[in-house]
C-alpha atoms as a PDB file:
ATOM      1  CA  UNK A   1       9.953   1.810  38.778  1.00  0.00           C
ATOM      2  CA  UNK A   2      11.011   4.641  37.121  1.00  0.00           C
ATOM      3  CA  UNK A   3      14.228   2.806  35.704  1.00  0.00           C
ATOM      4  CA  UNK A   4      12.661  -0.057  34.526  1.00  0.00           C
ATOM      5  CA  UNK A   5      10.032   2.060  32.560  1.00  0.00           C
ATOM      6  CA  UNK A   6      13.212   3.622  30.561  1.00  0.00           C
ATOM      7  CA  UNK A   7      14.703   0.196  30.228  1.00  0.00           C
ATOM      8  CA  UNK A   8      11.474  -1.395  28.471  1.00  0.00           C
ATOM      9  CA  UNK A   9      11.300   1.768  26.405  1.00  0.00           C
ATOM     10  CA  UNK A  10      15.183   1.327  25.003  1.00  0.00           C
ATOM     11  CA  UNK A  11      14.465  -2.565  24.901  1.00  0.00           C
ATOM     12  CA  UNK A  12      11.641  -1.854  22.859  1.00  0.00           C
ATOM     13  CA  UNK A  13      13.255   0.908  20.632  1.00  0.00           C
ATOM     14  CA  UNK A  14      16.233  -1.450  20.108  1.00  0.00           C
ATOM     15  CA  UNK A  15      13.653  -3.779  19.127  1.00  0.00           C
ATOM     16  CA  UNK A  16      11.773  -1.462  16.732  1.00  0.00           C
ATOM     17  CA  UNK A  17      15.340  -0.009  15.230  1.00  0.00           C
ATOM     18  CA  UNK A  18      16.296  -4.353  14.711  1.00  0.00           C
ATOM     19  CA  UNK A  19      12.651  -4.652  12.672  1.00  0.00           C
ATOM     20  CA  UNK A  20      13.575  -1.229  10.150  1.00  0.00           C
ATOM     21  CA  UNK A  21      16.840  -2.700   9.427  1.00  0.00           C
ATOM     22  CA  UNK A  22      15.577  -6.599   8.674  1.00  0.00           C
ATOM     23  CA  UNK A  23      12.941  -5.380   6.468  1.00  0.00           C
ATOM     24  CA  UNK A  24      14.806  -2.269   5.097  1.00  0.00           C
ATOM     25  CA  UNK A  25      17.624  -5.883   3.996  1.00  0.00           C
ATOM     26  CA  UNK A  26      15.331  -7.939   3.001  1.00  0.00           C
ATOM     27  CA  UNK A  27      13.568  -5.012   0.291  1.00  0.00           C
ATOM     28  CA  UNK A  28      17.210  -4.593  -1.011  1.00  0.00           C
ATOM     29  CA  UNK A  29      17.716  -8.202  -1.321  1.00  0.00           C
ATOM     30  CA  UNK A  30      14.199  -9.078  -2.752  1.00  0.00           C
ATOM     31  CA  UNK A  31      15.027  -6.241  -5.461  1.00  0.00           C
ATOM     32  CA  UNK A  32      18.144  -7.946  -6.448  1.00  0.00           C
ATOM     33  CA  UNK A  33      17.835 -11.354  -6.366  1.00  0.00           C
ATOM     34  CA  UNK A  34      14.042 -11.818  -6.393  1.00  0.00           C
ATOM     35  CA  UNK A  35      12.334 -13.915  -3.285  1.00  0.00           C
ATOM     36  CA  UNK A  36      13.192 -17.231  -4.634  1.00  0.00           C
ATOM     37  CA  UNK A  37      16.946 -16.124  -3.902  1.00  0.00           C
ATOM     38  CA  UNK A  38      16.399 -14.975  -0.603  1.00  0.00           C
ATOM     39  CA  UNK A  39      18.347 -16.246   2.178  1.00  0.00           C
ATOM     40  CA  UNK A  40      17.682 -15.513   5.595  1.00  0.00           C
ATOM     41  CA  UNK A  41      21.252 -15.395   6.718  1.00  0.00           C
ATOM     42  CA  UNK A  42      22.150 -12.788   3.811  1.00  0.00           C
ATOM     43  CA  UNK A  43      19.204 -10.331   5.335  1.00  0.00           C
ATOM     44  CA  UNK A  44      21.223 -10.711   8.498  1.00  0.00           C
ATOM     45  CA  UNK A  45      23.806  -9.928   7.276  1.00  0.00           C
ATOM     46  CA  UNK A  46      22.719  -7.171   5.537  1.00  0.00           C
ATOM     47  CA  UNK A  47      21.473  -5.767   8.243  1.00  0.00           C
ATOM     48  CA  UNK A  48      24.046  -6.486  10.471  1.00  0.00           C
ATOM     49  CA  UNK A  49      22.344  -8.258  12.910  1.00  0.00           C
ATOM     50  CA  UNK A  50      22.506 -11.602  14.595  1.00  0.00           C
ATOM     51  CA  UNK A  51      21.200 -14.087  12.749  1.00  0.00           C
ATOM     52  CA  UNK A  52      19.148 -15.078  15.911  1.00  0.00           C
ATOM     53  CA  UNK A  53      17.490 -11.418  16.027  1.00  0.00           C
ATOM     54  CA  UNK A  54      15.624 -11.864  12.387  1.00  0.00           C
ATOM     55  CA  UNK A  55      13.475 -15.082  14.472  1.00  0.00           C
ATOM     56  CA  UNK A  56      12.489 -12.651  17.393  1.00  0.00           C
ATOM     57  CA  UNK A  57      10.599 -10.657  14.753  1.00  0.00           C
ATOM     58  CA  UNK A  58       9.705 -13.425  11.753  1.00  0.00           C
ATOM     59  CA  UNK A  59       8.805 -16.658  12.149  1.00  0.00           C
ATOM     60  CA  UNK A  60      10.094 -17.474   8.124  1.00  0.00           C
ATOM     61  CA  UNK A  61      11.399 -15.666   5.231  1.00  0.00           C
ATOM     62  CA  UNK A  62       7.671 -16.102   3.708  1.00  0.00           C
ATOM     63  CA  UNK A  63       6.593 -13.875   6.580  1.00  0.00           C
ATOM     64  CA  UNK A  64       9.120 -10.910   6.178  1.00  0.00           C
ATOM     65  CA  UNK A  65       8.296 -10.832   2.448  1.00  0.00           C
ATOM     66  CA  UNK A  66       5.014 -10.476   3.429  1.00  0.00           C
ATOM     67  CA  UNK A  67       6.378  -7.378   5.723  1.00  0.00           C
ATOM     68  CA  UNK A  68       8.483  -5.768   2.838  1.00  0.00           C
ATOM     69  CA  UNK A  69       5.232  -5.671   0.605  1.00  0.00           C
ATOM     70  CA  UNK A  70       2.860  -4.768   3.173  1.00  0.00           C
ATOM     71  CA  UNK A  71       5.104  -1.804   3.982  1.00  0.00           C
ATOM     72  CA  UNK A  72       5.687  -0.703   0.447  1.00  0.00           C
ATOM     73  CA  UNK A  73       2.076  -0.306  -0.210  1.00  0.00           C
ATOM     74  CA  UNK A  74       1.568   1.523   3.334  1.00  0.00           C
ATOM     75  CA  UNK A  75       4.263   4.037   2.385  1.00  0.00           C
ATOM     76  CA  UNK A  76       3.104   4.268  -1.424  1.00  0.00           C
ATOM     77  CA  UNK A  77      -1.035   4.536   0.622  1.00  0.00           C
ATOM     78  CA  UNK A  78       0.359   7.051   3.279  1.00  0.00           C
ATOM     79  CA  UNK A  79       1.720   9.898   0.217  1.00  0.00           C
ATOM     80  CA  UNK A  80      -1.492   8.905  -2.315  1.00  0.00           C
ATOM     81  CA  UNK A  81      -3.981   9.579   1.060  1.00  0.00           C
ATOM     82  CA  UNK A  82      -4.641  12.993   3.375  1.00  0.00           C
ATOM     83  CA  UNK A  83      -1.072  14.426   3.653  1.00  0.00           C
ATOM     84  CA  UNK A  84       0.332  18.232   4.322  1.00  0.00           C
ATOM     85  CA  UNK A  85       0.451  18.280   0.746  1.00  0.00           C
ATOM     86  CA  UNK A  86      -3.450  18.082  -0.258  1.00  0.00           C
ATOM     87  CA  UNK A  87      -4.580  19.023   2.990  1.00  0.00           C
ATOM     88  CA  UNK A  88      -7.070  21.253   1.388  1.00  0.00           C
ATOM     89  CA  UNK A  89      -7.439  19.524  -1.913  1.00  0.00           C
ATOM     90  CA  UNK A  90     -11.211  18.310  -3.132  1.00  0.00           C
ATOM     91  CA  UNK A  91     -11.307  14.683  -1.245  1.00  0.00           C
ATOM     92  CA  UNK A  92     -12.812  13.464  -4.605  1.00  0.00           C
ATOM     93  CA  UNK A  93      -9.389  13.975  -6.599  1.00  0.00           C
ATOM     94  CA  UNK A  94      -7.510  12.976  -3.384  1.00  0.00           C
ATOM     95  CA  UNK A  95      -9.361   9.727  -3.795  1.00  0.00           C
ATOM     96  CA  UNK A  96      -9.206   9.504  -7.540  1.00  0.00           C
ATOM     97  CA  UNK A  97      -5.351   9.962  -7.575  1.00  0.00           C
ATOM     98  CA  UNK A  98      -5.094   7.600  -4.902  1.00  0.00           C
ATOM     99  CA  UNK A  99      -7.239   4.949  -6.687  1.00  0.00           C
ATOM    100  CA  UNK A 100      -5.133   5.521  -9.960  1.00  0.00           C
ATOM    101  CA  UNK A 101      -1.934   5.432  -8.064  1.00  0.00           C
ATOM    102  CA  UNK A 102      -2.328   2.097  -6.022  1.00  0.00           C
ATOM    103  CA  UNK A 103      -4.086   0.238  -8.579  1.00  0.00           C
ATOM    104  CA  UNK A 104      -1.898   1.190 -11.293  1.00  0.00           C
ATOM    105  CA  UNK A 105       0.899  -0.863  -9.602  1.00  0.00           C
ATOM    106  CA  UNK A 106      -0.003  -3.628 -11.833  1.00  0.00           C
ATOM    107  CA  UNK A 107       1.155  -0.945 -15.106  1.00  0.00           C
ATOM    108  CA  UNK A 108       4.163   0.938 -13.074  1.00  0.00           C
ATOM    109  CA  UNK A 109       5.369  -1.635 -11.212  1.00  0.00           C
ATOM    110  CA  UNK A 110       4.477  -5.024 -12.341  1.00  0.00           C
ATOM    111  CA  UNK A 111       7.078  -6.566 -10.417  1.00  0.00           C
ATOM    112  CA  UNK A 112       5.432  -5.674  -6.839  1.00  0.00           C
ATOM    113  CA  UNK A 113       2.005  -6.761  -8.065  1.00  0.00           C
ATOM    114  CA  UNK A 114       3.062 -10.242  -8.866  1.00  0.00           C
ATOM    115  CA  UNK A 115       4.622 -10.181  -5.358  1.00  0.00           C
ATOM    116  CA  UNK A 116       1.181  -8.966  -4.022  1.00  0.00           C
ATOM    117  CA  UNK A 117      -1.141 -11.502  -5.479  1.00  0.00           C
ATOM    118  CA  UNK A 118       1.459 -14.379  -4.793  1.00  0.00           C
ATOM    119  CA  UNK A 119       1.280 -14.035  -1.109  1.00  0.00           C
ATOM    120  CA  UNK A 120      -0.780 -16.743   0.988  1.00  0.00           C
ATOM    121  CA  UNK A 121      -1.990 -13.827   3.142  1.00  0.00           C
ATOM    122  CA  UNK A 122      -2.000 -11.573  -0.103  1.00  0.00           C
ATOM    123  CA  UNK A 123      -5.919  -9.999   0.852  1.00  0.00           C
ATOM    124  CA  UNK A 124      -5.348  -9.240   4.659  1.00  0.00           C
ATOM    125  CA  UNK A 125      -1.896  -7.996   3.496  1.00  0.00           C
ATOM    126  CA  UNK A 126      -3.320  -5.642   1.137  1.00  0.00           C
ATOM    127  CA  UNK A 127      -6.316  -4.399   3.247  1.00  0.00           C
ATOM    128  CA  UNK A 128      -3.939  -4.166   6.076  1.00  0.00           C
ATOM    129  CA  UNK A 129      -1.558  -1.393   4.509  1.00  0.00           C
ATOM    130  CA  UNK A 130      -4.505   0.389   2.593  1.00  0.00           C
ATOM    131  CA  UNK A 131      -7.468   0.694   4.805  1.00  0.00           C
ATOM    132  CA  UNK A 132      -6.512   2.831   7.567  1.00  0.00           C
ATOM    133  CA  UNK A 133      -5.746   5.735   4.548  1.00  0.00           C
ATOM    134  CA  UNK A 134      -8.545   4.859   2.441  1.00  0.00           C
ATOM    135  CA  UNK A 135     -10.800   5.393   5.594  1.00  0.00           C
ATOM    136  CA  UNK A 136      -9.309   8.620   6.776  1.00  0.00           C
ATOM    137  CA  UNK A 137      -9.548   9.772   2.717  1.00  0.00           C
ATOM    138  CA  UNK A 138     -13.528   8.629   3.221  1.00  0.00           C
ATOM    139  CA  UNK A 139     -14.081  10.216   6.362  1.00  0.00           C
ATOM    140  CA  UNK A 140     -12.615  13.329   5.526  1.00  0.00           C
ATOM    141  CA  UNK A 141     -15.096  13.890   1.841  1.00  0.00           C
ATOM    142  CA  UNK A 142     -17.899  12.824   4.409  1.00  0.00           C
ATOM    143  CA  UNK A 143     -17.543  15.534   6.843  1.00  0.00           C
ATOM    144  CA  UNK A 144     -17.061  18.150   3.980  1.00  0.00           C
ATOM    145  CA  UNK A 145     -20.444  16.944   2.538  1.00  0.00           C
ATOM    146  CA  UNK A 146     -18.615  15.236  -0.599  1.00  0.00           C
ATOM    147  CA  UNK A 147     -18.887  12.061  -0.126  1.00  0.00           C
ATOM    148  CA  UNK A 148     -22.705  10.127   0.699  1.00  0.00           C
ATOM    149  CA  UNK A 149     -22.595   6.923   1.936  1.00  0.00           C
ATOM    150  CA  UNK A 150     -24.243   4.658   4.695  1.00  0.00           C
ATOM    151  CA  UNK A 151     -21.268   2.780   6.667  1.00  0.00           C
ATOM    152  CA  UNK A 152     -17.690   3.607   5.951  1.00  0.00           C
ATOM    153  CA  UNK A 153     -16.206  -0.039   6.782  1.00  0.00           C
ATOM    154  CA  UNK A 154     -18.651  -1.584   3.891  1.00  0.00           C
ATOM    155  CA  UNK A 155     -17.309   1.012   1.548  1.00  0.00           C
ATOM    156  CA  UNK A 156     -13.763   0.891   1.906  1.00  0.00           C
ATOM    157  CA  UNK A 157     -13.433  -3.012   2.183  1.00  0.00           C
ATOM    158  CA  UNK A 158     -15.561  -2.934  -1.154  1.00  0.00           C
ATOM    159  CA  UNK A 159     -13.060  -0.251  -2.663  1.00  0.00           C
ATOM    160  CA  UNK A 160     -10.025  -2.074  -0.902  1.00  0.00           C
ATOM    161  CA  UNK A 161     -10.777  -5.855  -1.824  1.00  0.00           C
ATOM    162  CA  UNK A 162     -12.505  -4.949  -5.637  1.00  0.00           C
ATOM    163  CA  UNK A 163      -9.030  -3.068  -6.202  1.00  0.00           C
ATOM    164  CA  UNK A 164      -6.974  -5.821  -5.357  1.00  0.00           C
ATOM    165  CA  UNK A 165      -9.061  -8.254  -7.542  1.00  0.00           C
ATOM    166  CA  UNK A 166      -8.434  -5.799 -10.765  1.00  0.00           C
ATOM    167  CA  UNK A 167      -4.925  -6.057  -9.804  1.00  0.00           C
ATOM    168  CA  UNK A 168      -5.116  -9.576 -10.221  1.00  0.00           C
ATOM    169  CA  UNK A 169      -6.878  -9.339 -13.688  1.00  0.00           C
ATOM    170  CA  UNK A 170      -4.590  -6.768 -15.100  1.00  0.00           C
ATOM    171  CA  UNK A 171      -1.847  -9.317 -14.501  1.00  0.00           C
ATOM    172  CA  UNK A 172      -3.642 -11.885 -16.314  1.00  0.00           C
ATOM    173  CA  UNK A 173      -4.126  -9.683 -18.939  1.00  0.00           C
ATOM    174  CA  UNK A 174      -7.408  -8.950 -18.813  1.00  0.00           C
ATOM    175  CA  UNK A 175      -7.345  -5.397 -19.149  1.00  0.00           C
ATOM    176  CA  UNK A 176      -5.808  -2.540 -20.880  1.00  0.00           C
ATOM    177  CA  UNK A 177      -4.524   0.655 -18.853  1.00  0.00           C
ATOM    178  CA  UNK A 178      -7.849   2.128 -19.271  1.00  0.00           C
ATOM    179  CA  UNK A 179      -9.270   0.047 -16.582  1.00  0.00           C
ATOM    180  CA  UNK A 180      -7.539   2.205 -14.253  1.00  0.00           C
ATOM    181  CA  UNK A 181      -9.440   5.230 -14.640  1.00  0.00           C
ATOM    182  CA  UNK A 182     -12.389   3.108 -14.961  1.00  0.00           C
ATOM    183  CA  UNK A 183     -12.104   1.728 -11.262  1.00  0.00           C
ATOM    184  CA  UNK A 184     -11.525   5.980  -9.804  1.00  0.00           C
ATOM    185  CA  UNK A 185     -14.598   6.623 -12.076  1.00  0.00           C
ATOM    186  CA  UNK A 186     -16.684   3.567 -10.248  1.00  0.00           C
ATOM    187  CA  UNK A 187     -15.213   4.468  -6.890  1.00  0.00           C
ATOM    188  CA  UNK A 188     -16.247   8.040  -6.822  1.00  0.00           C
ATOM    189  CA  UNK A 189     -19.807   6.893  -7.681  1.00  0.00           C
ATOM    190  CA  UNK A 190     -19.328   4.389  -5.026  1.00  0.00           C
ATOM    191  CA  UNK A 191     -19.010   7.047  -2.543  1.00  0.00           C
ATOM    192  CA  UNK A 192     -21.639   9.251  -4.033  1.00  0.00           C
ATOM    193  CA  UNK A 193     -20.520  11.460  -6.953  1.00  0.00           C
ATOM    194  CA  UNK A 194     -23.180  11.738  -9.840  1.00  0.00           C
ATOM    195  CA  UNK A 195     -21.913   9.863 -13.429  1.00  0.00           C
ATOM    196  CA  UNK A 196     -20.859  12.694 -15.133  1.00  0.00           C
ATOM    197  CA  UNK A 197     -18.772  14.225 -12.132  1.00  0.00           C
ATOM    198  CA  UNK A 198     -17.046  10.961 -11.588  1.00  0.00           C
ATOM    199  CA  UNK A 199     -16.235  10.436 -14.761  1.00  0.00           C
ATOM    200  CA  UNK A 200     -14.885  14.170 -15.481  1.00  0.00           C
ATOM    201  CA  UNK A 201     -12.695  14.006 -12.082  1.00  0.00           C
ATOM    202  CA  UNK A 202     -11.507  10.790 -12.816  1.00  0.00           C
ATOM    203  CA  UNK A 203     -10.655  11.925 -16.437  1.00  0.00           C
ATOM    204  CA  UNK A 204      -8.884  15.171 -15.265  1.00  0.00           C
ATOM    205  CA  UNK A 205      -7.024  12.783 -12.456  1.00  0.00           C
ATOM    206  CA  UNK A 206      -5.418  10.613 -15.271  1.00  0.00           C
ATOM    207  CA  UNK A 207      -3.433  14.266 -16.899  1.00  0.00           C
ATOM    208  CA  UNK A 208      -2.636  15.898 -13.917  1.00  0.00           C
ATOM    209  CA  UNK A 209      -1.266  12.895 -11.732  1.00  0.00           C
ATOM    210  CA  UNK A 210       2.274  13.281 -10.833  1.00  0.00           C
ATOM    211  CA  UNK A 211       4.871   9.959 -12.001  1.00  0.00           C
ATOM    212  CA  UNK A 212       4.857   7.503  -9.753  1.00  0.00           C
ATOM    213  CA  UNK A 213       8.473   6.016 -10.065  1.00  0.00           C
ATOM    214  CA  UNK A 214       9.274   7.206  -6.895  1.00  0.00           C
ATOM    215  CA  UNK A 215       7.196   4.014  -5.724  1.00  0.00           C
ATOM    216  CA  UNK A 216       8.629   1.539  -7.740  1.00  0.00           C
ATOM    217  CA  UNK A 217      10.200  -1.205  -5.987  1.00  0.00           C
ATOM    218  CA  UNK A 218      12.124  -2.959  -8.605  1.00  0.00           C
ATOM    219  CA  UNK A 219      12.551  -6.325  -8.466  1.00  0.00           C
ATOM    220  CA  UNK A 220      14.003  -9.251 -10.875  1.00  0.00           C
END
């Protein structure tokens, strides 16, 4: 019993380790030669696996591209939520920065936006990498007594699917980069703040937060 427990646990490892390396090829090859490019037998090969492995974890190439975004913005929502970092920091900035940081994609990093909002799945995609940080960054102000609100879910989907729709709108060039601050200012409120204390956090967000070109995931 005992042996077949570690055997599933290396199987599934093995598995796990196959997945990294697939998606970790198919970022590098979506960078340089954009999806339309894409082949599924030069990920493979880029990872330097089978070319029968990359079906045991995507059904398509459509569906790891969907993986290599959905990761990027968990990753980029996992150091813009609650980390060692800002432990201790006012949940309002945490969520201001955060705000600022994913939603300003469509100024930093273009490229990954129009990715985003060309996916067929593009809204559970989104919600799917940013919810479970936006939630713990929500949960965390309400137990401090920062943020006020009635049902957490409601919130965050509102906060989670209204971003992604600005997103969308920035790209069509709807909006200046003014917008941004705009939708930390309306999400504070959202959760509680007062006007003028929204507006002044959201404000002193925009000068102190840090460059965000460690995100970027340049593409063609």
């Amino acid at each position: 019993m005992a042996r077949a427990s570690v055997g599933n646990n290396r199987a599934d490892l093995r598995r796990a380790r196959t997945r990294r390396l697939l998606v970790a090829a198919g970022r590098e090859l979506v960078a340089s030669k954009g999806v339309a490019g894409l082949r599924i037998q030069d990920i493979t090969e880029q990872a330097d696996v089978a070319l029968g492995s990359f079906y045991n974890h995507f059904a398509s190439k459509d569906e790891l591209v969907e993986a290599v975004v959905e990761e990027s913005l968990a990753e980029m929502a996992s150091t813009a939520g609650i980390n060692d970092g800002n432990r201790h920091q006012d949940p309002a900035v945490t969520a201001a920065l955060a705000v600022l940081r994913i939603v300003g994609i469509a100024f930093s990093d273009p490229e990954l936006a129009r990715l985003l909002v060309r996916l067929d799945h593009s809204d559970l995609v989104y919600a799917r990498a940013l919810r479970p940080q936006a939630s713990e960054v929500v949960r965390a102000g309400m137990e401090v007594g920062r943020f006020f609100i009635p049902d957490v879910d409601v919130v965050v989907h509102t906060v989670v699917a209204g971003s992604l729709a600005l997103i969308r709108r920035i790209l069509d060039g709807e909006h200046d980069a003014s917008v941004v601050s705009l939708q930390a200012e309306l999400t504070l409120r959202l959760l509680g703040l007062g006007v003028d204390e929204a507006a002044e956090i959201a404000r002193r967000c925009v000068e102190i937060r840090p460059d965000g070109d460690q995100d970027r995931m340049v593409l063609p």
